[in-house]
C-alpha atoms as a PDB file:
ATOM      1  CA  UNK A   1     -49.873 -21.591   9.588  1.00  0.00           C
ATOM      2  CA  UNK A   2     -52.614 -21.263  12.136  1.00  0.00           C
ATOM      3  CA  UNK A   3     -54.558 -24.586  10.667  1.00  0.00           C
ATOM      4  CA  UNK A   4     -51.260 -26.463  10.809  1.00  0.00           C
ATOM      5  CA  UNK A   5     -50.792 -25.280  14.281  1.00  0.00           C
ATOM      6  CA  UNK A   6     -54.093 -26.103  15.256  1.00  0.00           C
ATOM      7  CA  UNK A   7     -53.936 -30.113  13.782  1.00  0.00           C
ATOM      8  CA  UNK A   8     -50.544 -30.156  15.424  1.00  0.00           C
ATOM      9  CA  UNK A   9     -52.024 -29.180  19.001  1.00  0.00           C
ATOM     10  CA  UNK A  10     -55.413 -31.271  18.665  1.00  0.00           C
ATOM     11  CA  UNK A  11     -55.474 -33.581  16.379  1.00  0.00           C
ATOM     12  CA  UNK A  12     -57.943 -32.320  14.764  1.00  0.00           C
ATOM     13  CA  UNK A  13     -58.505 -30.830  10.819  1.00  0.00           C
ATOM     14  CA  UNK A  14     -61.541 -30.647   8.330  1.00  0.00           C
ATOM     15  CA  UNK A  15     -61.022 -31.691   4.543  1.00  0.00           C
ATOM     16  CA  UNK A  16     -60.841 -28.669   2.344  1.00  0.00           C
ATOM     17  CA  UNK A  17     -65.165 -27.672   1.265  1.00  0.00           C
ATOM     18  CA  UNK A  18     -65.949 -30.354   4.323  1.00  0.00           C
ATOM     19  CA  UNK A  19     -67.634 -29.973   7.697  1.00  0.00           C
ATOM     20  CA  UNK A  20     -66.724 -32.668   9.430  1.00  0.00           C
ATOM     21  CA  UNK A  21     -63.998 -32.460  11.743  1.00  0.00           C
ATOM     22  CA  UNK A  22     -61.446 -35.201  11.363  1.00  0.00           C
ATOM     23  CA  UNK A  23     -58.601 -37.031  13.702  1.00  0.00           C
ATOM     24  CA  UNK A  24     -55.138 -36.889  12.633  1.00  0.00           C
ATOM     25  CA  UNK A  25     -52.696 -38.969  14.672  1.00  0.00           C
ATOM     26  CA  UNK A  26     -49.156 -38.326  13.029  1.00  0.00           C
ATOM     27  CA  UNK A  27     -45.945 -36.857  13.378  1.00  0.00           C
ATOM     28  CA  UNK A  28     -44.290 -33.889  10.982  1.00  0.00           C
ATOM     29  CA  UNK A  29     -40.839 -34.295   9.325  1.00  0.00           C
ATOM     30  CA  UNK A  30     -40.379 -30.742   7.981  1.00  0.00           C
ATOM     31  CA  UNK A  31     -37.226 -29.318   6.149  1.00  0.00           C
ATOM     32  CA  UNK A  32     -36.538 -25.707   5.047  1.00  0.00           C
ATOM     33  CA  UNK A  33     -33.943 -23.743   3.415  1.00  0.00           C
ATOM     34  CA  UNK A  34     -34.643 -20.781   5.506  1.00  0.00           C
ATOM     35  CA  UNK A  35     -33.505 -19.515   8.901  1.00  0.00           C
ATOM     36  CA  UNK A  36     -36.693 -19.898  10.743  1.00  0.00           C
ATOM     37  CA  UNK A  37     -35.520 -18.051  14.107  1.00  0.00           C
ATOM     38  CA  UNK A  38     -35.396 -15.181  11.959  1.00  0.00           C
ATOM     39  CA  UNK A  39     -38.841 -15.257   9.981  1.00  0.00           C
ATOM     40  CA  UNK A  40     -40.222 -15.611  13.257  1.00  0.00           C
ATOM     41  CA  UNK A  41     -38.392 -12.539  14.912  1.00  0.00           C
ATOM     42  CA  UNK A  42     -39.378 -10.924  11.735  1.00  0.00           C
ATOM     43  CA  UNK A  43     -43.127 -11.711  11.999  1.00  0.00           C
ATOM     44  CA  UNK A  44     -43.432 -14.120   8.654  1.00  0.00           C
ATOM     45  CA  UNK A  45     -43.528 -16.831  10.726  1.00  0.00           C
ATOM     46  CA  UNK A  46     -45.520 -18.366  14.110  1.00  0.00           C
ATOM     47  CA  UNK A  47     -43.525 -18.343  16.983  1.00  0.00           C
ATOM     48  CA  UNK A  48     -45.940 -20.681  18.740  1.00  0.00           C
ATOM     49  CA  UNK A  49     -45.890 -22.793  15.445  1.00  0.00           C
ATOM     50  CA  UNK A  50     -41.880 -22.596  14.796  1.00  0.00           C
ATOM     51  CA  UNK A  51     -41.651 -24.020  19.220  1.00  0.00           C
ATOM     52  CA  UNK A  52     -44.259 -26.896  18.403  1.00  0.00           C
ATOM     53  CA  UNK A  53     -42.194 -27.750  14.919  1.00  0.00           C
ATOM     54  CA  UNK A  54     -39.110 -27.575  16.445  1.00  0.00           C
ATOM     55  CA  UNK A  55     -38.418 -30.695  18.714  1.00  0.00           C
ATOM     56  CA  UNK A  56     -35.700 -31.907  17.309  1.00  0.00           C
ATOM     57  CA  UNK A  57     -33.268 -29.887  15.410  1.00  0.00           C
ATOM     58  CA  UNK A  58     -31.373 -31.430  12.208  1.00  0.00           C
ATOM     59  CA  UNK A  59     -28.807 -29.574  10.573  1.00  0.00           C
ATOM     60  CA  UNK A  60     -27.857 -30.878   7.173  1.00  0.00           C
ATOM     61  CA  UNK A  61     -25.126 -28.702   5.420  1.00  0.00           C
ATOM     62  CA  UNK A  62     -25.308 -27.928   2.131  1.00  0.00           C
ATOM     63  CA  UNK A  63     -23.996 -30.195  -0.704  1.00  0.00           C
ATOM     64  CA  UNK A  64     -20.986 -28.015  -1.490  1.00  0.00           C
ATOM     65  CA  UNK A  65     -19.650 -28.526   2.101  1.00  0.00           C
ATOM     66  CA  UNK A  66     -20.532 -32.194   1.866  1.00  0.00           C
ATOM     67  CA  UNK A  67     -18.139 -33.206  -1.183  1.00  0.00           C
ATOM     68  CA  UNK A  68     -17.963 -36.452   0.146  1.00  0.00           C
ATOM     69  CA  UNK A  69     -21.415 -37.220  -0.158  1.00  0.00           C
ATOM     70  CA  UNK A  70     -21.570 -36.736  -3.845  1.00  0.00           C
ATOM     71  CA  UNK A  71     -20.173 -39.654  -5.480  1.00  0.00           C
ATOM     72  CA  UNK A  72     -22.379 -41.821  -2.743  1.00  0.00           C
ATOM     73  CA  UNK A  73     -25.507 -39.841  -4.105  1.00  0.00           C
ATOM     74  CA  UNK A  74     -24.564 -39.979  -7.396  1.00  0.00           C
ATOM     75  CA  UNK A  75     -24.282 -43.475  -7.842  1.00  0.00           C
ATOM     76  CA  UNK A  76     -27.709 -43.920  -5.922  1.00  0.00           C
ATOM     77  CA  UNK A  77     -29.274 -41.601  -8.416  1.00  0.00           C
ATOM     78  CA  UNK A  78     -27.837 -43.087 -11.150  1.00  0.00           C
ATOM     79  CA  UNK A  79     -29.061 -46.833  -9.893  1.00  0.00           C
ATOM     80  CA  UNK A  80     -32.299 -45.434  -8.848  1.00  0.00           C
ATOM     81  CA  UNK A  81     -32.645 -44.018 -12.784  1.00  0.00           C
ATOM     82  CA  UNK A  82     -31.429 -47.182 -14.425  1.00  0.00           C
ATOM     83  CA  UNK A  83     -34.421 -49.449 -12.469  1.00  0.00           C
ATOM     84  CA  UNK A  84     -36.784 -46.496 -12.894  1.00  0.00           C
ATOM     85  CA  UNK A  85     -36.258 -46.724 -16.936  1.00  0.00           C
ATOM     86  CA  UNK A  86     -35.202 -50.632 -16.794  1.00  0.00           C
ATOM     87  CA  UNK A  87     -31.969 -49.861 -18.208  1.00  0.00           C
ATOM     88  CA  UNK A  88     -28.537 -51.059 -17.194  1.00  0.00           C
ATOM     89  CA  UNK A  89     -27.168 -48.862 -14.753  1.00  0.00           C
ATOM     90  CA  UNK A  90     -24.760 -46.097 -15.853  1.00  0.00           C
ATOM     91  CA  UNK A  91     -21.504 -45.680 -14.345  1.00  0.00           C
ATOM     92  CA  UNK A  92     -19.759 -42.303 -13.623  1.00  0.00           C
ATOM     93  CA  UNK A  93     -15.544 -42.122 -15.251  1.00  0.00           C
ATOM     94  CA  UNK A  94     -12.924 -40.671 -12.450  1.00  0.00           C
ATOM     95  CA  UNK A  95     -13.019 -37.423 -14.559  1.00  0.00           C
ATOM     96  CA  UNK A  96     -17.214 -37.392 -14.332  1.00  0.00           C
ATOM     97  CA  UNK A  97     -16.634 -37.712 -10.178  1.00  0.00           C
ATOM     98  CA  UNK A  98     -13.956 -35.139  -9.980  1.00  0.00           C
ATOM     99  CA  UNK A  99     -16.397 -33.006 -12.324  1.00  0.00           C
ATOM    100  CA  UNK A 100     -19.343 -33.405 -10.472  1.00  0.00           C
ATOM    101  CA  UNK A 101     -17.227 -33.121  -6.840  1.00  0.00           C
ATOM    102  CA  UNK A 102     -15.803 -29.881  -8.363  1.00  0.00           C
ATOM    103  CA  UNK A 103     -19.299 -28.332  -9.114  1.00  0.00           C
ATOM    104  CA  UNK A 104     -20.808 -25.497  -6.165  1.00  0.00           C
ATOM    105  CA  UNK A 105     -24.103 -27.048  -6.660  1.00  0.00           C
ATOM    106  CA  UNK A 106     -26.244 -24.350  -5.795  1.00  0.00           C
ATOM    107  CA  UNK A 107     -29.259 -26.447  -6.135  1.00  0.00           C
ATOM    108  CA  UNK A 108     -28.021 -28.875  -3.775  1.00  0.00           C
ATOM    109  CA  UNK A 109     -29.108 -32.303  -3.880  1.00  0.00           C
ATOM    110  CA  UNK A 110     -32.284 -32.117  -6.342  1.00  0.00           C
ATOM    111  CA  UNK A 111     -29.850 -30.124  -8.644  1.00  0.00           C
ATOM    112  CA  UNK A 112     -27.368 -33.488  -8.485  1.00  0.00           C
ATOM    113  CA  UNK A 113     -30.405 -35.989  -8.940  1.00  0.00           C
ATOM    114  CA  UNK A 114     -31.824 -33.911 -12.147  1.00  0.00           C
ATOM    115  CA  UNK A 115     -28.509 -33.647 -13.750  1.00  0.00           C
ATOM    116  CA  UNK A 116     -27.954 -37.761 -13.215  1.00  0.00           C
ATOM    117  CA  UNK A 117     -31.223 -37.832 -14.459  1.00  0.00           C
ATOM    118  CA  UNK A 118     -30.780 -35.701 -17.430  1.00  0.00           C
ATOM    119  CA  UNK A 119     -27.144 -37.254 -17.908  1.00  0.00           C
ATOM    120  CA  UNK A 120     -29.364 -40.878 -17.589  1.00  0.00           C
ATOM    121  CA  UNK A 121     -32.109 -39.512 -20.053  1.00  0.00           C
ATOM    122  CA  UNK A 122     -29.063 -38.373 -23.134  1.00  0.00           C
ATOM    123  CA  UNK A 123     -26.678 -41.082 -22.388  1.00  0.00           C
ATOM    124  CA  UNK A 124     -25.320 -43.168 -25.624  1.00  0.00           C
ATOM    125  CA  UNK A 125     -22.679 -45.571 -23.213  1.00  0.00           C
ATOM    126  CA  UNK A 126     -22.790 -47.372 -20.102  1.00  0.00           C
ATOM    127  CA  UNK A 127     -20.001 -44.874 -18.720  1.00  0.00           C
ATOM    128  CA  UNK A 128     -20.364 -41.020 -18.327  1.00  0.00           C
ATOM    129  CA  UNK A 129     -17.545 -39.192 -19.415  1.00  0.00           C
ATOM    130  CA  UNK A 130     -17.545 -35.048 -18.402  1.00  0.00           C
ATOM    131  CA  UNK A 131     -18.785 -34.511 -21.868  1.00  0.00           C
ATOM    132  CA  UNK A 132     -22.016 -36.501 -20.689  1.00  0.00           C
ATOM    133  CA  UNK A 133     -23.086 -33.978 -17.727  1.00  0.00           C
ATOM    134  CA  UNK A 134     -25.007 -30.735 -18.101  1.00  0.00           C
ATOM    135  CA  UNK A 135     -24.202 -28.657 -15.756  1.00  0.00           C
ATOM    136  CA  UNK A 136     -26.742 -25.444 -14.567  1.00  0.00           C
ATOM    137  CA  UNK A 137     -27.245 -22.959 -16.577  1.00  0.00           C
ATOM    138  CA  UNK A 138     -24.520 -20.083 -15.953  1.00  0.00           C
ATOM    139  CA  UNK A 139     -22.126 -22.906 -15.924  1.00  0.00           C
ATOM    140  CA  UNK A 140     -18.608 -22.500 -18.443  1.00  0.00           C
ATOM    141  CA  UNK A 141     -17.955 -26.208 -19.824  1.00  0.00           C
ATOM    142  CA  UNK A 142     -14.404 -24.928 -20.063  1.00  0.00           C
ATOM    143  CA  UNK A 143     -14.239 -24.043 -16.311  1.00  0.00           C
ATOM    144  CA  UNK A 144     -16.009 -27.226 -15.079  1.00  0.00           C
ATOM    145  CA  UNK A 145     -13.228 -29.281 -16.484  1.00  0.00           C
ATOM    146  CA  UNK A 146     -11.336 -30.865 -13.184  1.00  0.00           C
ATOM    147  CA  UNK A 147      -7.658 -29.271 -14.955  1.00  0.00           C
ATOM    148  CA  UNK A 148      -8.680 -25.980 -14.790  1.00  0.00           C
ATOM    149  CA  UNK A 149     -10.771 -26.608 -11.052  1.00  0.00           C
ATOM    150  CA  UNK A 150      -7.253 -27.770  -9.955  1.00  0.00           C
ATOM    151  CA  UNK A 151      -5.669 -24.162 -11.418  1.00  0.00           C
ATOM    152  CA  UNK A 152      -8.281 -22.534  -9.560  1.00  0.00           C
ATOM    153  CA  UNK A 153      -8.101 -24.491  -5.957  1.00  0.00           C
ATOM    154  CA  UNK A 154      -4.201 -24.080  -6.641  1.00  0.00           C
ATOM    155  CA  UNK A 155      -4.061 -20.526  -6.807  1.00  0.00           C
ATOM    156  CA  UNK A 156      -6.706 -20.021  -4.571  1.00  0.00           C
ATOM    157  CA  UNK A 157      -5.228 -22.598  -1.722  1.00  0.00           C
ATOM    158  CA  UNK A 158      -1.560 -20.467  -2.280  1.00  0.00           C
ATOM    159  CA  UNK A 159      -3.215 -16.845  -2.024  1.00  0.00           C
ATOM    160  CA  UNK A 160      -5.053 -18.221   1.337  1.00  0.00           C
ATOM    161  CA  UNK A 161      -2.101 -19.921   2.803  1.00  0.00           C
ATOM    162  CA  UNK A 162       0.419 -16.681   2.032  1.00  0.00           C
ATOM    163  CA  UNK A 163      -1.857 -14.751   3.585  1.00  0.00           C
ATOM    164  CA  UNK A 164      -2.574 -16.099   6.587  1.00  0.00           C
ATOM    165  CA  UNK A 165      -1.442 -18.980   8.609  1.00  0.00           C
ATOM    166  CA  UNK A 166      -4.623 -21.039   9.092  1.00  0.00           C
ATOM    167  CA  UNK A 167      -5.119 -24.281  10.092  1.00  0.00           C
ATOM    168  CA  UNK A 168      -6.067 -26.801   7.063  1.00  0.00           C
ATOM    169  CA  UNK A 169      -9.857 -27.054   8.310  1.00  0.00           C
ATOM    170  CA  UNK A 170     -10.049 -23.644   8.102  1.00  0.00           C
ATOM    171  CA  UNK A 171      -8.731 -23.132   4.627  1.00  0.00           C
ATOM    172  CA  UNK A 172     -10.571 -26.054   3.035  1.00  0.00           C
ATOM    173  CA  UNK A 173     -13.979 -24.533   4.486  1.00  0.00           C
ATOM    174  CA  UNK A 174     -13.070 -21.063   2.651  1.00  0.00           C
ATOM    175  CA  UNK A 175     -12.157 -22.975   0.106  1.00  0.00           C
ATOM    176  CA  UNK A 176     -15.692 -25.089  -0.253  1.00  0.00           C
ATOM    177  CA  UNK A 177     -13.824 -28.331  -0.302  1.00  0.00           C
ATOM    178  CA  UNK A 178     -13.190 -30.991   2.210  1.00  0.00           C
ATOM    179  CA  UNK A 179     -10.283 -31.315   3.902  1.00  0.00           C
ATOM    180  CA  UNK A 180      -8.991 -34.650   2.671  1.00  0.00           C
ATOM    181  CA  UNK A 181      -9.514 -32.657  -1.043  1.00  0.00           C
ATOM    182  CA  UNK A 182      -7.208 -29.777   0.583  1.00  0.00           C
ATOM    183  CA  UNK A 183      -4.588 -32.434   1.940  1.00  0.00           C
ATOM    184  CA  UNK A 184      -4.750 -34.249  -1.328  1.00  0.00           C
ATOM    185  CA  UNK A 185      -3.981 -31.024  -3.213  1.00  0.00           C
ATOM    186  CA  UNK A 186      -1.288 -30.279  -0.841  1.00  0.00           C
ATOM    187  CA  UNK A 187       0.105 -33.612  -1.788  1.00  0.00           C
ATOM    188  CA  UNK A 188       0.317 -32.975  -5.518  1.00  0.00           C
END
């Protein structure tokens, strides 16, 4: 931390084994999946490092609060494989997307894009069906299917609404789904 901190505030860094002292002019894009503000008041991480890092703060939620997202990512992944391999580009069945929007994701994006690629990699037709996806390990093929998803939102969504009388944003964020999902549901 203290040689990053030190290139940050000069410029200035030596190749690893090498004695010459370099110039760097650039600027740091840095992501993490921890809470910073804490590892610092902890003492695992620079303060003076975490104030020169932090300029501009960029909070990206997690996949499974960004349902939306997926079928958009998805179908960049799955382009992004097919030129990659140059292969024709795979396409994803409504039951794949409702699969894959139904998924926690706990490995968030890079768990989506190695999936697609896996998915990509096995793939014997131009259109994925369910069948076609591996989901992460722990994960029941029986429970993945989007029927029983909708049992489980159903009951869920009923047990949340009896019980108390939140607003719709509220209950699709306990949920983990968005809140067109929740009105949709309602709908049914």
């Amino acid at each position: 931390q203290s040689k990053i901190l030190r290139t940050l505030q000069s410029g200035e860094f030596s190749r690893v084994g090498g004695n010459e002292t370099l110039l760097a002019d650039v600027r740091i894009l840095a992501a993490t999946n921890k809470d910073l503000e804490l590892c610092v008041k902890e003492g695992l991480f620079r303060e003076d490092l975490f104030y020169r890092l932090n300029v501009m703060r960029v909070h990206i939620p997690p996949l499974r609060k960004r349902r939306e997202d997926i079928k958009l990512l998805a179908e960049f992944f799955l382009r992004r494989n097919a030129e990659q391999k140059k292969a024709p580009k795979l396409r994803l069945s409504s039951d794949s997307i409702e699969l894959l929007e139904s998924y926690r994701w706990p490995g968030n994006v890079r768990e989506l894009e190695n999936t697609l690629y896996r998915a990509s990699l096995l793939a014997t037709a131009d259109v994925l069906l369910p069948k076609d996806i591996p989901l992460g390990p722990g994960s029941d093929p029986d429970n993945s299917k989007p029927e029983n998803n909708q049992l489980a939102i159903n009951e869920a969504l009923e047990t949340l609404i009896s019980a108390t009388e939140e607003e719709l944003g509220q209950a699709a964020e306990k949920l983990g789904i968005s809140i067109s999902k929740l009105k949709e549901i309602l709908g049914k």
